[in-house]
PDB file of N, CA and C in Angstrom:
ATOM      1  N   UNK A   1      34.281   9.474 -55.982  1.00  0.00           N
ATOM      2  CA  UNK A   1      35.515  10.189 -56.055  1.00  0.00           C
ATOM      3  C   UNK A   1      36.494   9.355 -56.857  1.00  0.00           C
ATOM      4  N   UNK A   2      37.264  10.096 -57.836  1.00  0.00           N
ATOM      5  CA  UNK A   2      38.232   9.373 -58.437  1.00  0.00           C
ATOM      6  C   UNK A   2      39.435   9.750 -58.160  1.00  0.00           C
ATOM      7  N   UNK A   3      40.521   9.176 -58.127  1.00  0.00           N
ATOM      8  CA  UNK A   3      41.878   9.271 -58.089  1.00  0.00           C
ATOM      9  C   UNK A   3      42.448   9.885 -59.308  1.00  0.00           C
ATOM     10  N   UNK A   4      43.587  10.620 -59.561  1.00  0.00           N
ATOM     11  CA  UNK A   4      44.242  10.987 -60.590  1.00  0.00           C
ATOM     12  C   UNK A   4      45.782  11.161 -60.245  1.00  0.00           C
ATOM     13  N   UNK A   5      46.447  11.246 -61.189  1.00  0.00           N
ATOM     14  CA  UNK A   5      47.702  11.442 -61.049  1.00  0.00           C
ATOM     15  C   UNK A   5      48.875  12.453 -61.382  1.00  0.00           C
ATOM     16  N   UNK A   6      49.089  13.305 -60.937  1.00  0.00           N
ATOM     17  CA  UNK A   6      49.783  14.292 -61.460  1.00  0.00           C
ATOM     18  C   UNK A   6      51.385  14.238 -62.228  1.00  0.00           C
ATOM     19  N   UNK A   7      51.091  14.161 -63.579  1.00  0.00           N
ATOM     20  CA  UNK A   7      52.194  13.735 -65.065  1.00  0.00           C
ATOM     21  C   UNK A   7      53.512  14.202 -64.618  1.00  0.00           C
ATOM     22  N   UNK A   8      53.783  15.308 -63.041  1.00  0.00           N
ATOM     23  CA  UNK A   8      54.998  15.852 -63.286  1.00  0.00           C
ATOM     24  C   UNK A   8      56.041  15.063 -62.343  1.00  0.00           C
ATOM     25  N   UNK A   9      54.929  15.198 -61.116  1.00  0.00           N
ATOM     26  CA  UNK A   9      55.405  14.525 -59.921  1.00  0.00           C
ATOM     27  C   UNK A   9      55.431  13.075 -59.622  1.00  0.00           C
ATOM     28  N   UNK A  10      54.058  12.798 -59.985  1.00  0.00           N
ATOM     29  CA  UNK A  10      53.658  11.179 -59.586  1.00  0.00           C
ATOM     30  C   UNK A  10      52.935  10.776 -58.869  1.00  0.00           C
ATOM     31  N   UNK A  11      52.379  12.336 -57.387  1.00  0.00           N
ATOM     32  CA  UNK A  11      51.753  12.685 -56.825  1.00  0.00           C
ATOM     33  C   UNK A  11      50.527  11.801 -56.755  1.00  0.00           C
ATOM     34  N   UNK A  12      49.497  11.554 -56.336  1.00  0.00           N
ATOM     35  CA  UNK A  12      47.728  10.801 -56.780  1.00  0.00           C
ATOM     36  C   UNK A  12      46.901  12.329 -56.144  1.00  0.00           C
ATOM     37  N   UNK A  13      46.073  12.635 -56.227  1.00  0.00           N
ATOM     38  CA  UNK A  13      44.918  13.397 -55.481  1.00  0.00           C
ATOM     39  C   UNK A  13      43.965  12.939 -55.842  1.00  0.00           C
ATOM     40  N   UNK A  14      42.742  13.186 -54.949  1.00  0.00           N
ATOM     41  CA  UNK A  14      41.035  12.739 -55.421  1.00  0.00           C
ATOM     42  C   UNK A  14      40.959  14.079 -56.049  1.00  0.00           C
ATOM     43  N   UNK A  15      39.487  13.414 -57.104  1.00  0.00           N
ATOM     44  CA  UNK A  15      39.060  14.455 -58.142  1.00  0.00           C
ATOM     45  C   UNK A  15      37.162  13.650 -57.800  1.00  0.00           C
ATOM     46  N   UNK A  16      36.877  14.779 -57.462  1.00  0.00           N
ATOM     47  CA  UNK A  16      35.368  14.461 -58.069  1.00  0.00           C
ATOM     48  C   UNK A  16      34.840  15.111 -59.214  1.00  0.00           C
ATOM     49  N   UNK A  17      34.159  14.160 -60.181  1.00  0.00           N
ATOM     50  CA  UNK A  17      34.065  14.713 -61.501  1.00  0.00           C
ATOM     51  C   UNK A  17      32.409  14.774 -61.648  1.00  0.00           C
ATOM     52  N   UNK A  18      32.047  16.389 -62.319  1.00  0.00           N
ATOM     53  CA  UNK A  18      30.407  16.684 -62.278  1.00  0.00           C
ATOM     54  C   UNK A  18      30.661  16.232 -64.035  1.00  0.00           C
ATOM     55  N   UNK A  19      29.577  17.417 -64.185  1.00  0.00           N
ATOM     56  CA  UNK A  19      28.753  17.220 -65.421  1.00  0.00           C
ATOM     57  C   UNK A  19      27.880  18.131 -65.763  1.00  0.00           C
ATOM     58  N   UNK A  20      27.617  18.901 -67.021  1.00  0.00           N
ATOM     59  CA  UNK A  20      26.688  19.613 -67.464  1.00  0.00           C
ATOM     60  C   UNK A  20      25.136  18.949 -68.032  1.00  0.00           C
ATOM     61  N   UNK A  21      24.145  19.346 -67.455  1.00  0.00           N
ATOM     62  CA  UNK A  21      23.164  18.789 -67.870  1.00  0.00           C
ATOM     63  C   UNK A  21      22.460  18.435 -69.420  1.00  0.00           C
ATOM     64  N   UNK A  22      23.599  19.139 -69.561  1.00  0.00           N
ATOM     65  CA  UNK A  22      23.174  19.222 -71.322  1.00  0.00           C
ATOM     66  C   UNK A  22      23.123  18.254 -71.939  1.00  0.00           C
ATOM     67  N   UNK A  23      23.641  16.817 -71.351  1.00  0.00           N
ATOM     68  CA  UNK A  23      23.823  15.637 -71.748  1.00  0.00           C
ATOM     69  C   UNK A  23      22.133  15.073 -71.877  1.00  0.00           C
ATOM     70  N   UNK A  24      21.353  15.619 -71.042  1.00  0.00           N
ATOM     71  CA  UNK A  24      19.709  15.287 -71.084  1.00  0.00           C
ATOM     72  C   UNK A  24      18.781  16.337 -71.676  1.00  0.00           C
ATOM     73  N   UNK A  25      19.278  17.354 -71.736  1.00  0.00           N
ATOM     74  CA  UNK A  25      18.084  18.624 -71.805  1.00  0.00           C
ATOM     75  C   UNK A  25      18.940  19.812 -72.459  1.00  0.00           C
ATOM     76  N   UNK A  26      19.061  20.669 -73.352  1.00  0.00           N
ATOM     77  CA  UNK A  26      19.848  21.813 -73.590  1.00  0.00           C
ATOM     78  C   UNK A  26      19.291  23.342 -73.816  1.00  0.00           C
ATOM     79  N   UNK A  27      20.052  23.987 -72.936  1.00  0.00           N
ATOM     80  CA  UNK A  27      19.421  25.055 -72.515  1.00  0.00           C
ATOM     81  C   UNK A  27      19.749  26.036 -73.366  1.00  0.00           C
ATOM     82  N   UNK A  28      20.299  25.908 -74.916  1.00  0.00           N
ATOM     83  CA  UNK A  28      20.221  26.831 -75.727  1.00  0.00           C
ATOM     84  C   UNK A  28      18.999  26.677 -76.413  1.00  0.00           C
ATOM     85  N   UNK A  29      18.646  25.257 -76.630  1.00  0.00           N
ATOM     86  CA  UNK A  29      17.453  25.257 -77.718  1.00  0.00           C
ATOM     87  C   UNK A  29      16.505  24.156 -76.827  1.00  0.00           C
ATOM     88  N   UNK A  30      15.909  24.491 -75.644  1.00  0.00           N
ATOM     89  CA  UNK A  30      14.855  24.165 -75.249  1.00  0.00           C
ATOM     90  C   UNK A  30      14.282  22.542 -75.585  1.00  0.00           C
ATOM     91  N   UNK A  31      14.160  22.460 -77.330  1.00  0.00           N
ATOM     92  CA  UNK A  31      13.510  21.865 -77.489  1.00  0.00           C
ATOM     93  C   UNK A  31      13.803  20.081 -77.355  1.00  0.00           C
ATOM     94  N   UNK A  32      15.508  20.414 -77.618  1.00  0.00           N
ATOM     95  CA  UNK A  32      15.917  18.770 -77.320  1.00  0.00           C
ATOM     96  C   UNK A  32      16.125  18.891 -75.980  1.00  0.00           C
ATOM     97  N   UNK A  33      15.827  17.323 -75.654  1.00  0.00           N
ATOM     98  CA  UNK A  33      15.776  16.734 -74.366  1.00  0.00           C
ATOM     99  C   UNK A  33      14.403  17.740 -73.334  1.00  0.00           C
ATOM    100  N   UNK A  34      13.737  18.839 -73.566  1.00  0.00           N
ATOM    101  CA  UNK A  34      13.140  19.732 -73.337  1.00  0.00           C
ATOM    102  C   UNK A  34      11.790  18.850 -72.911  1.00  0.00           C
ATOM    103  N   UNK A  35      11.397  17.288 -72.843  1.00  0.00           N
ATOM    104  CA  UNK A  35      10.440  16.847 -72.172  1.00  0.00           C
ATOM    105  C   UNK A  35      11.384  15.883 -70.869  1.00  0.00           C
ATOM    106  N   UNK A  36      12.621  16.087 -70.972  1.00  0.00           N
ATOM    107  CA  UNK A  36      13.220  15.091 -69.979  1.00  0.00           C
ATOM    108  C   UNK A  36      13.125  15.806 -68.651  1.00  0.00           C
ATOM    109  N   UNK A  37      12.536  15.255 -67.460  1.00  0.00           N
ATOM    110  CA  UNK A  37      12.315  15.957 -66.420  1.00  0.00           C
ATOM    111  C   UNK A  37      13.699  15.928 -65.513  1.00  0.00           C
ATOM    112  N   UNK A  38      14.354  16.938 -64.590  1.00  0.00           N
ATOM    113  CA  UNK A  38      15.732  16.881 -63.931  1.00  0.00           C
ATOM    114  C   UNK A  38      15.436  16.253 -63.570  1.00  0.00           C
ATOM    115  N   UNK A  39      15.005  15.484 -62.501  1.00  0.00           N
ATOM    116  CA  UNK A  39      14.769  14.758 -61.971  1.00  0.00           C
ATOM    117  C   UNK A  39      15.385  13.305 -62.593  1.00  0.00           C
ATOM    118  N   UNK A  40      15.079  13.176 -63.772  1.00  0.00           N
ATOM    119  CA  UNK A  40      15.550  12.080 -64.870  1.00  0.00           C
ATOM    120  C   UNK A  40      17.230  11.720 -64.656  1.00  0.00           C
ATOM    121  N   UNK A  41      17.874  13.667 -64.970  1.00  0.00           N
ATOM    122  CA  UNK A  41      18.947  13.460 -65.314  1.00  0.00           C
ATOM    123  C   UNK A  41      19.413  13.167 -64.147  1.00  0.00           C
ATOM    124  N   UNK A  42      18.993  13.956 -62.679  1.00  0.00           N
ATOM    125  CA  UNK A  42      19.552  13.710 -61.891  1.00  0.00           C
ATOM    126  C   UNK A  42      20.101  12.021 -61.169  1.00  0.00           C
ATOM    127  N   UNK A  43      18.796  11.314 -61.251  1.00  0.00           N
ATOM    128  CA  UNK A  43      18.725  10.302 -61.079  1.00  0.00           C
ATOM    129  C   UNK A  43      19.524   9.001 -62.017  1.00  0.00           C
ATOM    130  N   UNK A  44      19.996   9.988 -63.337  1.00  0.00           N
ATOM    131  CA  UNK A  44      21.034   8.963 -64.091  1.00  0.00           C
ATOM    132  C   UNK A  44      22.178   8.976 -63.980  1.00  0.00           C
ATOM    133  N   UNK A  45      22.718  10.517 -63.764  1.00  0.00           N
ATOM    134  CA  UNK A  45      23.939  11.060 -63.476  1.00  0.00           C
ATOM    135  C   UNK A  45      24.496  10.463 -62.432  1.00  0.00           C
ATOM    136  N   UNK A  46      23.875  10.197 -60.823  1.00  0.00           N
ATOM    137  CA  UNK A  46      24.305   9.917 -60.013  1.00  0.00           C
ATOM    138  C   UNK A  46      24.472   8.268 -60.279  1.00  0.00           C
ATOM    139  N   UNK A  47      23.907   7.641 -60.773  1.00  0.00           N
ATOM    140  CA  UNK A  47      23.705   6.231 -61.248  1.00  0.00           C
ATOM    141  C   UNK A  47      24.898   5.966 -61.683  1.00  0.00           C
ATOM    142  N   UNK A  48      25.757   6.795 -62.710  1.00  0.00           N
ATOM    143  CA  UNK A  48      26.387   6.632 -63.252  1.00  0.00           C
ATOM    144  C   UNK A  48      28.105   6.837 -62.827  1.00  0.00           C
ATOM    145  N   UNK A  49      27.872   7.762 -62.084  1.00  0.00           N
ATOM    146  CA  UNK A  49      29.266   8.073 -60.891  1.00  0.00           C
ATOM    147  C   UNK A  49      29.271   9.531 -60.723  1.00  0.00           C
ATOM    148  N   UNK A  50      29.063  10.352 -61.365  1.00  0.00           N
ATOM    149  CA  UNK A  50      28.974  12.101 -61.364  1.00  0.00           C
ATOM    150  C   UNK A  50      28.474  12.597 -59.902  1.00  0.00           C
ATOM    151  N   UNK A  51      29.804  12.946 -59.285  1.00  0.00           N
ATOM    152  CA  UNK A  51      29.610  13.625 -58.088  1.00  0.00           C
ATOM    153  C   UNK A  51      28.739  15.273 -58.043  1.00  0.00           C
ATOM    154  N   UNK A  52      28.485  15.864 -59.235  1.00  0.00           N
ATOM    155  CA  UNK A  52      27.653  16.803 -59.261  1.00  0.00           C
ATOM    156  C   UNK A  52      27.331  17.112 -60.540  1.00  0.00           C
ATOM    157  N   UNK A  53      26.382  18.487 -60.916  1.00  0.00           N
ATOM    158  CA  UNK A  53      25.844  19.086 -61.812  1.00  0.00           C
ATOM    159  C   UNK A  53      25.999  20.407 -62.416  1.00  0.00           C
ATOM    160  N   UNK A  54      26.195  20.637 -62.826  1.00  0.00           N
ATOM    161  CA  UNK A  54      26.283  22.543 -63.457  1.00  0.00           C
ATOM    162  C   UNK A  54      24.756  22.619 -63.417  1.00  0.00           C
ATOM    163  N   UNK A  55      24.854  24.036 -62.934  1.00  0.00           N
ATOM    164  CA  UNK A  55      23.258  24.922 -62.504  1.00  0.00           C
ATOM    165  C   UNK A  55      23.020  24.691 -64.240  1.00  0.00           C
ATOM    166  N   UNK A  56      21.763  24.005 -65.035  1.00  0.00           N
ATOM    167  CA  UNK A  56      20.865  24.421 -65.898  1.00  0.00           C
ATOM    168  C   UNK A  56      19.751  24.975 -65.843  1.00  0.00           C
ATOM    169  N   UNK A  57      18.672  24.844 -66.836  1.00  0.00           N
ATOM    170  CA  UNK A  57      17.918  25.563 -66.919  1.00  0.00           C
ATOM    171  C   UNK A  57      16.235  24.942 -65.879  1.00  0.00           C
ATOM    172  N   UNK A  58      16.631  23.704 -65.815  1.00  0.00           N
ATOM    173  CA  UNK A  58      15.616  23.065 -65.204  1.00  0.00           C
ATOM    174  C   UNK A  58      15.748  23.175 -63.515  1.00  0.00           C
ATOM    175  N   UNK A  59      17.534  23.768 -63.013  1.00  0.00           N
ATOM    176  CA  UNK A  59      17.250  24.033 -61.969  1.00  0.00           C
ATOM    177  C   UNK A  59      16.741  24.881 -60.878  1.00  0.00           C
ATOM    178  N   UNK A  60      15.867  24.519 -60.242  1.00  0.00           N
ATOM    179  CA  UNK A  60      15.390  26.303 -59.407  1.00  0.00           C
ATOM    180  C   UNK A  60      16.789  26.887 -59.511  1.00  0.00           C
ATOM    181  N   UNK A  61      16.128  28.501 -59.258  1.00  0.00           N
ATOM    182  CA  UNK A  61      16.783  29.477 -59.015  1.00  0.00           C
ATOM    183  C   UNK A  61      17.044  30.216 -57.816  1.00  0.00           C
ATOM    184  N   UNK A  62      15.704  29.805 -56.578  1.00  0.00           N
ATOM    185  CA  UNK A  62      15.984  29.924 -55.467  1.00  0.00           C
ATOM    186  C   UNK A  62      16.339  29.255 -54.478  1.00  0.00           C
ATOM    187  N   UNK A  63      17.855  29.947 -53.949  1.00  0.00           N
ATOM    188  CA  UNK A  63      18.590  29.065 -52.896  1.00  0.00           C
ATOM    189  C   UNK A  63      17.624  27.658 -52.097  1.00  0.00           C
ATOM    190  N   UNK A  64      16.647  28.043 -51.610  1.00  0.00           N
ATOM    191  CA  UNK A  64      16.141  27.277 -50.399  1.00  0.00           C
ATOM    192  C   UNK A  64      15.619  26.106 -51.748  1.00  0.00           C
ATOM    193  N   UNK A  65      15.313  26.093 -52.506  1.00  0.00           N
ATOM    194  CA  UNK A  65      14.537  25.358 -53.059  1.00  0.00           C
ATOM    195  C   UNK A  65      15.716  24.680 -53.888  1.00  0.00           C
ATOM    196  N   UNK A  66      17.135  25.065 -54.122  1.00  0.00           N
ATOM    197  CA  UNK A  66      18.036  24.486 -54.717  1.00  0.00           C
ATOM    198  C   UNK A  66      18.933  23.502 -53.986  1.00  0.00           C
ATOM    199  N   UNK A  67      18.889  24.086 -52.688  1.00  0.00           N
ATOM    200  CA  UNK A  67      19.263  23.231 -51.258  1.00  0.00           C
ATOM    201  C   UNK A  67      19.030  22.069 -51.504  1.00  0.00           C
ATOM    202  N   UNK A  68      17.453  22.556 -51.170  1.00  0.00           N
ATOM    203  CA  UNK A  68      16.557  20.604 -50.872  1.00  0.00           C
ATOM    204  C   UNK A  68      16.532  20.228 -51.937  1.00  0.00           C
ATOM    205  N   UNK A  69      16.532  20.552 -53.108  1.00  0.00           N
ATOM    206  CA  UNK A  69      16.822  19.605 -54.747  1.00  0.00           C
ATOM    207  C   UNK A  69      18.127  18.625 -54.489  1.00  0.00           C
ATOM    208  N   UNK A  70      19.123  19.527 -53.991  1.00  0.00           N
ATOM    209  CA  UNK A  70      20.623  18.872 -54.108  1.00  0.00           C
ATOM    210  C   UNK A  70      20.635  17.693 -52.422  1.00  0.00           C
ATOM    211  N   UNK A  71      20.196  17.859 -51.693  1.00  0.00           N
ATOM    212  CA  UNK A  71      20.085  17.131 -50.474  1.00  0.00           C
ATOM    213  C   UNK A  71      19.246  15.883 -50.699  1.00  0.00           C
ATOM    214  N   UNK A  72      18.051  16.076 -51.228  1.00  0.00           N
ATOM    215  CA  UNK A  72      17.440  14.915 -52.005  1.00  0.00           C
ATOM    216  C   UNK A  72      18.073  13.984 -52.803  1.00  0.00           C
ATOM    217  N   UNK A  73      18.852  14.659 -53.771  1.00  0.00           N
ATOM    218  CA  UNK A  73      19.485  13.756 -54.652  1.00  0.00           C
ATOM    219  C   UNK A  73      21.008  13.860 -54.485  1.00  0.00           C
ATOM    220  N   UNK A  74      22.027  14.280 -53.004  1.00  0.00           N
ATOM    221  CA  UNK A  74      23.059  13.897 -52.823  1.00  0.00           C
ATOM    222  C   UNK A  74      24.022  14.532 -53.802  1.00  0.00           C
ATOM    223  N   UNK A  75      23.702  15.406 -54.177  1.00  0.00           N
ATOM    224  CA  UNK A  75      24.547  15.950 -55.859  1.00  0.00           C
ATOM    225  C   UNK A  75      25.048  17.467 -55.425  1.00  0.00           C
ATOM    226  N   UNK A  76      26.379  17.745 -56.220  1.00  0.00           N
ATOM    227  CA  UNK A  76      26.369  19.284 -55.805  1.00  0.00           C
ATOM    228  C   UNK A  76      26.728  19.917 -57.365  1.00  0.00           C
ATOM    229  N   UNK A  77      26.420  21.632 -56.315  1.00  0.00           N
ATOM    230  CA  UNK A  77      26.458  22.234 -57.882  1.00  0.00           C
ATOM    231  C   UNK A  77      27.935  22.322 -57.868  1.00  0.00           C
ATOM    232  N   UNK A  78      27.869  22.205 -59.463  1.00  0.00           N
ATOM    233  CA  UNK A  78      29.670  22.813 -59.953  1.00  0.00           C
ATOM    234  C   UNK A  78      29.442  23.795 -60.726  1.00  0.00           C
ATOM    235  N   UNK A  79      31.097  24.215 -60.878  1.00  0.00           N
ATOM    236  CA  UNK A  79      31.349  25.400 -61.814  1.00  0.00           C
ATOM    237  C   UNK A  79      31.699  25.052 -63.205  1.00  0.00           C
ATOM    238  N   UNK A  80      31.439  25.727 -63.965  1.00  0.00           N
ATOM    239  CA  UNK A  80      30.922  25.248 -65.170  1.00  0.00           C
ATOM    240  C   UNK A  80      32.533  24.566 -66.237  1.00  0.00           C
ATOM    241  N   UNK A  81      33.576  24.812 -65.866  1.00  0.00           N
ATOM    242  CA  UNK A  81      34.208  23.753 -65.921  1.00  0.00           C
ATOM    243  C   UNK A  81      35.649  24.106 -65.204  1.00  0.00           C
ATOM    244  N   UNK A  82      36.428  23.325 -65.640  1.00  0.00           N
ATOM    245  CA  UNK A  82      38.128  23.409 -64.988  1.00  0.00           C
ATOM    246  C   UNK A  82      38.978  22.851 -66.246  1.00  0.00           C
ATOM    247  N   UNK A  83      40.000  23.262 -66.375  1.00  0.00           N
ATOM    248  CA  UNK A  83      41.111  22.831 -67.301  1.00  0.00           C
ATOM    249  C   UNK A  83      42.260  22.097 -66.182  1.00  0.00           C
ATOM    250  N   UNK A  84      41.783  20.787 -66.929  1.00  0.00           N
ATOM    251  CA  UNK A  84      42.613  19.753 -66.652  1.00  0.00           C
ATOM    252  C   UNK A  84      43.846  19.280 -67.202  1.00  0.00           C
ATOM    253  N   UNK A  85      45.178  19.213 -67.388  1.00  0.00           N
ATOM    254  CA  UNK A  85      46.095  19.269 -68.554  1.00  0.00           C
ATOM    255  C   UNK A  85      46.441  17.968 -68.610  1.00  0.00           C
ATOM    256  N   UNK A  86      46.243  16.791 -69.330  1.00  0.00           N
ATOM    257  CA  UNK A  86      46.561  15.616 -69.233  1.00  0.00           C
ATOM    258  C   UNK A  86      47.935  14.725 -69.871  1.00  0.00           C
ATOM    259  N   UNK A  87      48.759  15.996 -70.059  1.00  0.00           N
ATOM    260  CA  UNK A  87      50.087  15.748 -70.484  1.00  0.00           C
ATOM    261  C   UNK A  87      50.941  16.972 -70.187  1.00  0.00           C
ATOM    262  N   UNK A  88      52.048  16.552 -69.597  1.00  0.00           N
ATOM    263  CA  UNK A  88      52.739  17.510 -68.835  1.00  0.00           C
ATOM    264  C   UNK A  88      53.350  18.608 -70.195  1.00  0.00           C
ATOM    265  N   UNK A  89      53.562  20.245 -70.028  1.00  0.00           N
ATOM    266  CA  UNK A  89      53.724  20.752 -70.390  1.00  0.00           C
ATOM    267  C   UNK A  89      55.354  20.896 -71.517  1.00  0.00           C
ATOM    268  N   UNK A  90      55.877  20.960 -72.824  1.00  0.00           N
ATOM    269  CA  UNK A  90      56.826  20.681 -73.476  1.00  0.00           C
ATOM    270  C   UNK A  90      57.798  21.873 -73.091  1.00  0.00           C
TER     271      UNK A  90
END
Protein backbone atom coordinates (compact mmCIF):
# COMPACT_ATOMS: atom_id res chain seq x y z
CA UNK A 1 0.00 0.00 0.00
CA UNK A 2 1.20 3.41 -0.80
CA UNK A 3 0.47 6.69 0.66
CA UNK A 4 -0.49 9.74 -1.48
CA UNK A 5 -1.35 13.12 -1.00
CA UNK A 6 -4.12 15.13 -1.98
CA UNK A 7 -2.60 18.68 -4.01
CA UNK A 8 -5.74 20.60 -2.60
CA UNK A 9 -6.00 19.81 0.94
CA UNK A 10 -2.82 18.16 2.18
CA UNK A 11 -4.93 15.35 3.24
CA UNK A 12 -2.52 11.64 2.88
CA UNK A 13 -4.85 8.47 1.95
CA UNK A 14 -3.56 4.84 1.10
CA UNK A 15 -3.62 3.93 -2.57
CA UNK A 16 -2.97 0.45 -3.64
CA UNK A 17 -1.56 0.46 -7.04
CA UNK A 18 -2.33 -2.73 -9.70
CA UNK A 19 -1.22 -3.17 -13.09
CA UNK A 20 -2.15 -4.44 -16.51
CA UNK A 21 -0.59 -7.55 -17.57
CA UNK A 22 0.43 -6.32 -20.66
CA UNK A 23 3.69 -5.45 -19.22
CA UNK A 24 4.49 -9.52 -19.77
CA UNK A 25 2.10 -10.88 -22.37
CA UNK A 26 -0.35 -8.69 -24.75
CA UNK A 27 -3.61 -9.57 -25.42
CA UNK A 28 -4.04 -7.73 -28.67
CA UNK A 29 -1.31 -9.55 -30.49
CA UNK A 30 -0.85 -12.83 -28.73
CA UNK A 31 2.37 -13.21 -30.00
CA UNK A 32 4.62 -10.93 -27.73
CA UNK A 33 5.26 -12.06 -24.39
CA UNK A 34 2.65 -14.98 -25.67
CA UNK A 35 5.26 -17.82 -24.24
CA UNK A 36 5.42 -15.96 -20.76
CA UNK A 37 3.37 -18.11 -18.43
CA UNK A 38 0.89 -15.84 -15.70
CA UNK A 39 2.17 -17.38 -13.40
CA UNK A 40 5.60 -15.53 -14.40
CA UNK A 41 3.92 -12.24 -14.34
CA UNK A 42 2.19 -12.91 -11.39
CA UNK A 43 5.06 -13.87 -9.44
CA UNK A 44 7.06 -10.59 -10.67
CA UNK A 45 4.39 -8.17 -10.19
CA UNK A 46 3.93 -9.03 -6.66
CA UNK A 47 7.85 -9.04 -6.24
CA UNK A 48 7.80 -5.83 -7.27
CA UNK A 49 5.02 -4.03 -5.04
CA UNK A 50 1.66 -4.26 -7.33
CA UNK A 51 -1.15 -4.89 -5.06
CA UNK A 52 -3.15 -6.39 -8.07
CA UNK A 53 -3.82 -7.23 -11.79
CA UNK A 54 -6.32 -6.34 -14.58
CA UNK A 55 -8.28 -9.58 -15.77
CA UNK A 56 -6.00 -10.58 -19.14
CA UNK A 57 -6.06 -13.00 -21.41
CA UNK A 58 -4.10 -15.68 -19.56
CA UNK A 59 -6.58 -15.35 -16.78
CA UNK A 60 -9.31 -18.07 -16.21
CA UNK A 61 -12.57 -17.01 -16.87
CA UNK A 62 -14.26 -19.04 -14.33
CA UNK A 63 -15.03 -17.50 -10.98
CA UNK A 64 -13.99 -20.63 -8.84
CA UNK A 65 -10.89 -21.11 -10.72
CA UNK A 66 -10.09 -17.23 -10.64
CA UNK A 67 -10.60 -17.28 -6.80
CA UNK A 68 -7.91 -19.86 -6.13
CA UNK A 69 -5.48 -18.20 -8.86
CA UNK A 70 -5.79 -14.86 -6.83
CA UNK A 71 -5.62 -16.61 -3.16
CA UNK A 72 -2.52 -18.46 -4.28
CA UNK A 73 -0.79 -15.57 -5.35
CA UNK A 74 -2.32 -12.89 -2.78
CA UNK A 75 -3.20 -10.48 -5.79
CA UNK A 76 -6.54 -8.90 -6.67
CA UNK A 77 -8.35 -8.16 -9.70
CA UNK A 78 -8.62 -4.44 -10.71
CA UNK A 79 -10.49 -2.29 -12.91
CA UNK A 80 -8.91 -1.48 -15.79
CA UNK A 81 -7.87 1.90 -14.75
CA UNK A 82 -8.67 5.24 -12.60
CA UNK A 83 -7.77 8.87 -13.37
CA UNK A 84 -5.56 10.13 -10.98
CA UNK A 85 -5.00 14.07 -11.29
CA UNK A 86 -1.54 14.86 -10.09
CA UNK A 87 -1.80 18.60 -10.11
CA UNK A 88 -4.54 20.43 -8.70
CA UNK A 89 -6.99 21.81 -11.15
CA UNK A 90 -6.25 25.81 -12.75
Amino acid sequence: MSQAQDANSGATFSVKIGINPISWSNDDLPSLGGETPLEVALTEGKAIGYQGFELGNKFPRQSAALRARRRRKFVRSERTWSYLPTTAPK
